[in-house]
Protein backbone atom coordinates (compact mmCIF):
# COMPACT_ATOMS: atom_id res chain seq x y z
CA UNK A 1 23.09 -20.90 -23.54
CA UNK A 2 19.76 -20.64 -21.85
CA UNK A 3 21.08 -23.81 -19.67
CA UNK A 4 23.97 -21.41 -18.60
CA UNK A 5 22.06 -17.78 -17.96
CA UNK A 6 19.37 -19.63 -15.75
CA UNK A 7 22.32 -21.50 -13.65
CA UNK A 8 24.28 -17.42 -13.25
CA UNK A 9 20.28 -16.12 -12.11
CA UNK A 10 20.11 -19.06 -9.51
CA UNK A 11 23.73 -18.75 -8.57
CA UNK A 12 23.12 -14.45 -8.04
CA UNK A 13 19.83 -15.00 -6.42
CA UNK A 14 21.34 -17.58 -3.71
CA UNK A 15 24.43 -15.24 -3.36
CA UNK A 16 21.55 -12.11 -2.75
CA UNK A 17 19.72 -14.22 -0.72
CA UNK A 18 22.84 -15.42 1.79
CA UNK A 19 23.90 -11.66 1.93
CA UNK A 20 20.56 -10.72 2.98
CA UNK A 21 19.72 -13.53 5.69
CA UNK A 22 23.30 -12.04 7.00
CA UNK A 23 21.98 -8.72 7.54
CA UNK A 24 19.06 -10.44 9.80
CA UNK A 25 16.11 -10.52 6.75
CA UNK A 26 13.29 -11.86 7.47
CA UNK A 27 12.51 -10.61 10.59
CA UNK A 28 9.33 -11.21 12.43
CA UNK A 29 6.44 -8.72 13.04
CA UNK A 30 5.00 -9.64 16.71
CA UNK A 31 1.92 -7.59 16.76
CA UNK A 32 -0.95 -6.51 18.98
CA UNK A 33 -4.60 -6.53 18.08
CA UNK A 34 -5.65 -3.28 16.80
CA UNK A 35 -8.08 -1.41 19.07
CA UNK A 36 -11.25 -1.12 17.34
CA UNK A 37 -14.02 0.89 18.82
CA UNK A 38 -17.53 0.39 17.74
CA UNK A 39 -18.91 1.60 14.22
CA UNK A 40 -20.88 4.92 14.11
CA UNK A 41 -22.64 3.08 11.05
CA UNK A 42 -23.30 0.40 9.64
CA UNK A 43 -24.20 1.07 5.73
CA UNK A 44 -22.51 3.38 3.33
CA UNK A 45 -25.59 5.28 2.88
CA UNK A 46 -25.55 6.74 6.58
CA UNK A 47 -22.19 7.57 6.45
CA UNK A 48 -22.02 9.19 3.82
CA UNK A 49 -24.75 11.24 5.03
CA UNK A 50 -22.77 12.28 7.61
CA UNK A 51 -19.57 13.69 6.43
CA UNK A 52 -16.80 14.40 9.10
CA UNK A 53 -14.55 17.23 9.84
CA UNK A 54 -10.85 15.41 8.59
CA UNK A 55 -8.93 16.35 5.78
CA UNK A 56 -6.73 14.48 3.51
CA UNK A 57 -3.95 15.86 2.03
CA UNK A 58 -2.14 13.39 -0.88
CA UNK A 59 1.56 13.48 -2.23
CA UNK A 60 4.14 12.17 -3.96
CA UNK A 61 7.27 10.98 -2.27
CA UNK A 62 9.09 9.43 -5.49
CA UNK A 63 8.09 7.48 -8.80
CA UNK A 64 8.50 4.14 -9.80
CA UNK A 65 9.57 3.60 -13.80
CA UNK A 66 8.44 0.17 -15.09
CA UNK A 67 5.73 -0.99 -17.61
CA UNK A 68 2.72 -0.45 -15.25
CA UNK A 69 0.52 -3.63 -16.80
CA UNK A 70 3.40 -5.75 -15.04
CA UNK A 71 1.25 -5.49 -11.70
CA UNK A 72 -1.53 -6.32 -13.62
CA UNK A 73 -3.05 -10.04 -13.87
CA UNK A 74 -0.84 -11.49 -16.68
CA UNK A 75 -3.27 -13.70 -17.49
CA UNK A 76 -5.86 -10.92 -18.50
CA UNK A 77 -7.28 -11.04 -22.26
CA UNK A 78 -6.99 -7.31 -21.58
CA UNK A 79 -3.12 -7.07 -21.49
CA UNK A 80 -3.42 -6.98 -25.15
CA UNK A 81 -4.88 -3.14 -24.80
CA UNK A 82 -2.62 -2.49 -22.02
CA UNK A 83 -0.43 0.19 -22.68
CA UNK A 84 3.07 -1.61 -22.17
CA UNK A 85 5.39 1.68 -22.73
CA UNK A 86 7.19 1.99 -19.30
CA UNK A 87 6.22 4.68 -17.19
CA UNK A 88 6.20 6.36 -13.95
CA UNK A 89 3.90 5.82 -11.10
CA UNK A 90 3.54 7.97 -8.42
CA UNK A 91 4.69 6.71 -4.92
CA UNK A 92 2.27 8.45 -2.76
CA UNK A 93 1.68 9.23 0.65
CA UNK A 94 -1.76 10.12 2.13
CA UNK A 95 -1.81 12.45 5.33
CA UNK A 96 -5.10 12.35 7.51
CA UNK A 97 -5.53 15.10 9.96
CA UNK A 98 -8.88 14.85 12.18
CA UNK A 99 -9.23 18.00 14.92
CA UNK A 100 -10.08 15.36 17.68
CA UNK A 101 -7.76 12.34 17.03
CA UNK A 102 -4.76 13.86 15.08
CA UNK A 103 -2.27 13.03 12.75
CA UNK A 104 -2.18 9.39 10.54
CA UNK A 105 -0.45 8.26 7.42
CA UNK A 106 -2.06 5.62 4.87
CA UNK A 107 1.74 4.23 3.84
CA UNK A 108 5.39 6.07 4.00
CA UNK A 109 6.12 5.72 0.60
CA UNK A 110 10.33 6.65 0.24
CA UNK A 111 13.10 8.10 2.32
CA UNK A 112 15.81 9.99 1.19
CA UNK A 113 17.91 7.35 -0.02
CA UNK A 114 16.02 7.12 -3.05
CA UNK A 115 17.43 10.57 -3.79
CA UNK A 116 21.13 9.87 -2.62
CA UNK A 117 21.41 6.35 -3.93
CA UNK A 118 19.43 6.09 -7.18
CA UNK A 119 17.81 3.51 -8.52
CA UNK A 120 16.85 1.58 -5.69
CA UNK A 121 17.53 3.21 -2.13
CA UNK A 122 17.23 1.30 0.55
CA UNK A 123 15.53 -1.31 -0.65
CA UNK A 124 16.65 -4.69 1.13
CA UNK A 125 18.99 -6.82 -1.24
CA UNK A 126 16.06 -9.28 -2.35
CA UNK A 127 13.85 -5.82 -3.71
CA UNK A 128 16.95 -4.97 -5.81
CA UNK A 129 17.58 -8.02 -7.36
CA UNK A 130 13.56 -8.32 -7.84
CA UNK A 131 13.58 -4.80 -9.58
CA UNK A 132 16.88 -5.24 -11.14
CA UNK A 133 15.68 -8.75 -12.83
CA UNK A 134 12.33 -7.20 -13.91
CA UNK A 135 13.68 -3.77 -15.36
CA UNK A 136 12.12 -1.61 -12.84
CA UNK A 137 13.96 1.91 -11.34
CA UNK A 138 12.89 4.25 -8.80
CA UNK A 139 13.39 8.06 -8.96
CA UNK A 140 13.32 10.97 -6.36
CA UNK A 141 13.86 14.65 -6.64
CA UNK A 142 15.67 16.24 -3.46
CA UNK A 143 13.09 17.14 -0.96
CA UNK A 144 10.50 15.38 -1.97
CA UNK A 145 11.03 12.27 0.57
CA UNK A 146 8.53 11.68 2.96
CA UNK A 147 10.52 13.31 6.28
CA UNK A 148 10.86 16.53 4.06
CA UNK A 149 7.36 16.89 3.63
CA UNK A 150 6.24 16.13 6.89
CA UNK A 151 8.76 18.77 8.43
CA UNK A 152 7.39 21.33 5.70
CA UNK A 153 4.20 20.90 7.17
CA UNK A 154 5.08 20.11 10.65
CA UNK A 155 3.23 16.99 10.70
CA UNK A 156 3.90 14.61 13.49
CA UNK A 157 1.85 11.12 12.74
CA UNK A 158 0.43 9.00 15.81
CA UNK A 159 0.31 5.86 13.29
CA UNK A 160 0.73 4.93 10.07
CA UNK A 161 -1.75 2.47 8.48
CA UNK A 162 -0.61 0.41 5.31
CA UNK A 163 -2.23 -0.27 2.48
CA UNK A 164 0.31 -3.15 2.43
CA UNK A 165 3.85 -4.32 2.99
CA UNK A 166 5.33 -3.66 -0.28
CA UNK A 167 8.86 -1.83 -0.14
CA UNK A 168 7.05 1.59 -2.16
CA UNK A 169 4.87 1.37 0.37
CA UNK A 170 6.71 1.42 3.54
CA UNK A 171 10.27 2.62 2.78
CA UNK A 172 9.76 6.38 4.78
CA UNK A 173 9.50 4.81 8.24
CA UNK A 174 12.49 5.81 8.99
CA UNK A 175 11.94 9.18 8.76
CA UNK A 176 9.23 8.76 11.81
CA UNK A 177 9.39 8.74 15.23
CA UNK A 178 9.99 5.73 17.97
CA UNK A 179 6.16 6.33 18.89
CA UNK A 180 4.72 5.89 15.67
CA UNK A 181 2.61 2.63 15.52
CA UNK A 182 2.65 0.66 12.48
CA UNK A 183 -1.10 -0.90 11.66
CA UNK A 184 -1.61 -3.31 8.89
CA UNK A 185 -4.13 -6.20 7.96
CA UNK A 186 -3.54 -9.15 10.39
CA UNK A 187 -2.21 -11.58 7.44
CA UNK A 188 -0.28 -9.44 6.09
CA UNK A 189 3.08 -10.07 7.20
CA UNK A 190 3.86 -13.01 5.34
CA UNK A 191 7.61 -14.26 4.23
CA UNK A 192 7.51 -12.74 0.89
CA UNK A 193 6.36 -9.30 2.91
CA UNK A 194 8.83 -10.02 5.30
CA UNK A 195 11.38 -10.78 2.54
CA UNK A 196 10.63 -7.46 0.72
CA UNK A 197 10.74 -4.84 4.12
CA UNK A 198 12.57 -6.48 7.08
CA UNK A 199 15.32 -4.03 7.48
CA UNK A 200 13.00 -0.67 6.51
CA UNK A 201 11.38 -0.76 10.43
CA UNK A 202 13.56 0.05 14.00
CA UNK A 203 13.88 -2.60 15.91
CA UNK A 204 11.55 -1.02 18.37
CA UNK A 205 8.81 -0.69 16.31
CA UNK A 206 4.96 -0.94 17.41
CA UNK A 207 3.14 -3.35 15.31
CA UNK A 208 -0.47 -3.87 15.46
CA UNK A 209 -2.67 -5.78 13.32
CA UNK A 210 -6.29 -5.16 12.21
CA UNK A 211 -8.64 -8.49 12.13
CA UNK A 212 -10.87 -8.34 9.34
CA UNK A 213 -12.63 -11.78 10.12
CA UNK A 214 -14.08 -10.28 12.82
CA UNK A 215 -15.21 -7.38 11.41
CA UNK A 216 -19.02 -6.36 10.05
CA UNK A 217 -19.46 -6.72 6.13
CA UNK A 218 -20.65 -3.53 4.39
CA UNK A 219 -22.10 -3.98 1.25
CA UNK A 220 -21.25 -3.79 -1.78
CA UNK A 221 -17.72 -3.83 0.10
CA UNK A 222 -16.47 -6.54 2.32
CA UNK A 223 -15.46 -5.90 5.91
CA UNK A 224 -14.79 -2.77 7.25
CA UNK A 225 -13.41 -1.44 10.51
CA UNK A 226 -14.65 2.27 11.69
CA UNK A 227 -11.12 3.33 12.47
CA UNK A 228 -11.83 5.79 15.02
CA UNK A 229 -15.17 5.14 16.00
CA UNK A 230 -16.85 8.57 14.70
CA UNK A 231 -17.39 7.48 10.87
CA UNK A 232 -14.52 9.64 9.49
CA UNK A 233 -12.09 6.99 8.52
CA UNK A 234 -12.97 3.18 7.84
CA UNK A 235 -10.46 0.79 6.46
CA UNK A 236 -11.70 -1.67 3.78
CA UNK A 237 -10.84 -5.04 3.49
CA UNK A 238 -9.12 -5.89 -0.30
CA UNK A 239 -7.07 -8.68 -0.35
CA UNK A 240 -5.58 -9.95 -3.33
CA UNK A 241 -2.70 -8.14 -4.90
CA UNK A 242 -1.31 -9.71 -0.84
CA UNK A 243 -2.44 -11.83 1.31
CA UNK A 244 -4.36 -8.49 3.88
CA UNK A 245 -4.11 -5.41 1.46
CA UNK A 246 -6.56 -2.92 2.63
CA UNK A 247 -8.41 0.12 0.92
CA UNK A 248 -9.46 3.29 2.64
CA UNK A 249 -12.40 5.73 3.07
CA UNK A 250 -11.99 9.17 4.03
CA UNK A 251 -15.59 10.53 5.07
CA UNK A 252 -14.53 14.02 4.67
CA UNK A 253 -17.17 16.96 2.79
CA UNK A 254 -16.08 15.12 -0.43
CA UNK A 255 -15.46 11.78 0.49
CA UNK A 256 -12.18 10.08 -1.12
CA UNK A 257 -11.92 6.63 -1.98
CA UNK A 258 -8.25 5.24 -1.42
CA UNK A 259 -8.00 1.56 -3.33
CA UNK A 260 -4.46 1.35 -2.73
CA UNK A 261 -2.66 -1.40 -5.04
CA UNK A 262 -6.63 -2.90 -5.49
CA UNK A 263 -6.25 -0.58 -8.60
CA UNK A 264 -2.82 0.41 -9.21
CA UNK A 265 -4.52 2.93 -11.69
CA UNK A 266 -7.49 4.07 -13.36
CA UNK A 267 -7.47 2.25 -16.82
CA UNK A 268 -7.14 -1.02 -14.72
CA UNK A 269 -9.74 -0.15 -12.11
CA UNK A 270 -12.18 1.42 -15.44
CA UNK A 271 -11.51 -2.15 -17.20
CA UNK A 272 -11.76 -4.45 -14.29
CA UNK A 273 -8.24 -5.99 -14.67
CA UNK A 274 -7.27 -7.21 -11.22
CA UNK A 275 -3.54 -6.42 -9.85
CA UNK A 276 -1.20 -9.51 -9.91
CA UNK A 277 -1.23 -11.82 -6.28
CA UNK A 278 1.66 -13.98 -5.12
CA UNK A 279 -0.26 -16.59 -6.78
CA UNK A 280 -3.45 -17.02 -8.87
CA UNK A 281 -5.34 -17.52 -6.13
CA UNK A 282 -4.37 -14.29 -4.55
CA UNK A 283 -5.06 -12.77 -8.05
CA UNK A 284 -8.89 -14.04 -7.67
CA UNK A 285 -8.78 -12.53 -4.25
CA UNK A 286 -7.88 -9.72 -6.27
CA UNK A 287 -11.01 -10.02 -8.45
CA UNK A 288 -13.38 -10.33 -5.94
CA UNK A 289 -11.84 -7.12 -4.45
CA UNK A 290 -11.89 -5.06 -7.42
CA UNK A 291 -15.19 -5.87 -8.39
CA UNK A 292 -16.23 -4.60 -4.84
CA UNK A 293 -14.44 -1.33 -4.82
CA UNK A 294 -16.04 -1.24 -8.30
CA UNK A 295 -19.66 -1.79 -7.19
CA UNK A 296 -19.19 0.65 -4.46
CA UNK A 297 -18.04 3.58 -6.76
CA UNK A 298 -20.80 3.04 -9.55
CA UNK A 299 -23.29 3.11 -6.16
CA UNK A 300 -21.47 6.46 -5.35
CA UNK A 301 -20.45 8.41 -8.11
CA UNK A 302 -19.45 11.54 -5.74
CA UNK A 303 -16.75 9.56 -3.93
CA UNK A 304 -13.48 10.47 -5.39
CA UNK A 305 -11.19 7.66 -6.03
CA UNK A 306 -7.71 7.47 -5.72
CA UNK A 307 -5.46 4.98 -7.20
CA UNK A 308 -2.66 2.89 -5.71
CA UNK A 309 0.00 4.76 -8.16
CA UNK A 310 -2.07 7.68 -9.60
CA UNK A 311 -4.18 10.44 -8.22
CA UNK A 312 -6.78 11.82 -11.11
């Protein structure tokens, strides 16, 4: 019997797979070198001294219903004192306004199809079959998809910047415009990121990529890029849970924190359990990660942290 329900899985997943290399999956990203301008400072003592006038403004575009220690390293002595009950977690997007630069997004989170076509939008056929197979459903109330709340608020993003290319990550970007440029780390597009979002972006969209091997270690974090130059906003280097996944600083009067899927949440970020790589190597990435965002918030207590999936 077990012979027989492994042969129908294979037999589905080949038939999802052909549908979905029909539909043109697994597209390539060609991307262009970020532009990165030269770091105000160069320890997190200076710039935190020197808050900046941005603002960050966080919400929720969505949920995603699953047993949350799934993301989690499986191999984890602490999945025993997980707490297994499905829930949801919150698909968020995080708006940066700065009075000099503009509008940016960290991620898109959902659309509207999330709302129309329940439980899994339009995620690409593999996603479906991935969330299908692993018991995982997606909710949305009406309005609250990611071009709604940008037209309530007549926002108008230059760029979006993504924590990573995971579907719940990037499935709004069709609610933006053709000039919105797409940033994310420079490894990051790999086949099983290509796999999960090929059909979510135009096919005119602006890619560029942010090198963190050439960028300037910041203790106790890894490398970090100044994203505008002025100390306001830095991205964070946190590979791991993917191959480029990136965390985010907002230098703002009370400086936020943004781990991103680094710490899906705060029991897992509190214990030290790592989020789940494509492999176990990328799950040590993961460790090494976490145990920097870690170090940096016992260093600075007054940074608020928010999670990948849960704002405290």
């Amino acid at each position: 019997m077990r012979i027989l329900k492994t042969a129908a899985v294979l037999i589905l997943a080949f038939g999802v797979l052909g549908v979905y290399l029909l539909r043109g999956g697994f597209r390539q990203f060609e991307t262009t070198s970020y532009p990165v301008p030269a770091a105000a400072f160069t320890n997190w003592n200076d710039v935190l001294a020197h808050p900046r006038d941005i603002s960050l403004t966080t919400f929720r575009t969505g949920v995603v219903h699953m047993d949350a220690c799934l993301n989690l390293d499986p191999a984890s002595p602490s999945q025993a004192d997980c707490d297994h009950a499905p829930r949801d977690l919150a698909v968020l997007v995080h708006w940066i306004h700065h009075p000099k630069f503009g509008d940016f997004l960290i991620d898109t989170g959902f659309d509207d199809s999330f709302a129309k076509h329940p439980p899994y939008g339009s995620y690409t056929e593999a996603m479906k079959f991935f969330n299908w197979m692993n018991g995982v459903t997606n909710r949305q109330q009406p309005g609250e998809d990611l071009a709604a709340q940008l037209a309530r608020r007549n926002v108008h993003p230059k760029a979006v910047f993504f924590t990573h290319l995971h579907p719940d990550h990037t499935g709004g970007v069709t609610a933006l415009g053709p000039q919105t440029e797409f940033v994310f780390g420079k490894a990051e597009a790999s086949f099983l990121a290509r796999a999960a979002v090929a059909n979510h972006f135009p096919a005119n969209a602006r890619f560029f990529s942010i090198d963190f091997s050439a960028a300037p270690s910041m203790p106790p974090l890894g490398p970090c890029v100044d994203l505008l130059g002025d100390g306001s906003f830095w991205a964070i280097s946190a590979p791991g849970h993917t191959d480029d996944d990136m965390a985010f600083l907002i230098n703002a009067a009370t400086p936020v924190l943004l781990t991103g899927d680094a710490s899906h949440f705060a029991w897992a970020f509190k214990t030290g359990v790592a989020p789940r790589g494509w492999d176990k190597e990328g799950t040590a990435r993961g460790y090494i990660s976490l145990e920097r965002l870690r170090a940096f918030a016992r260093a600075y207590p007054a940074v608020r942290l928010i999670y990948g999936h849960e704002v405290m």
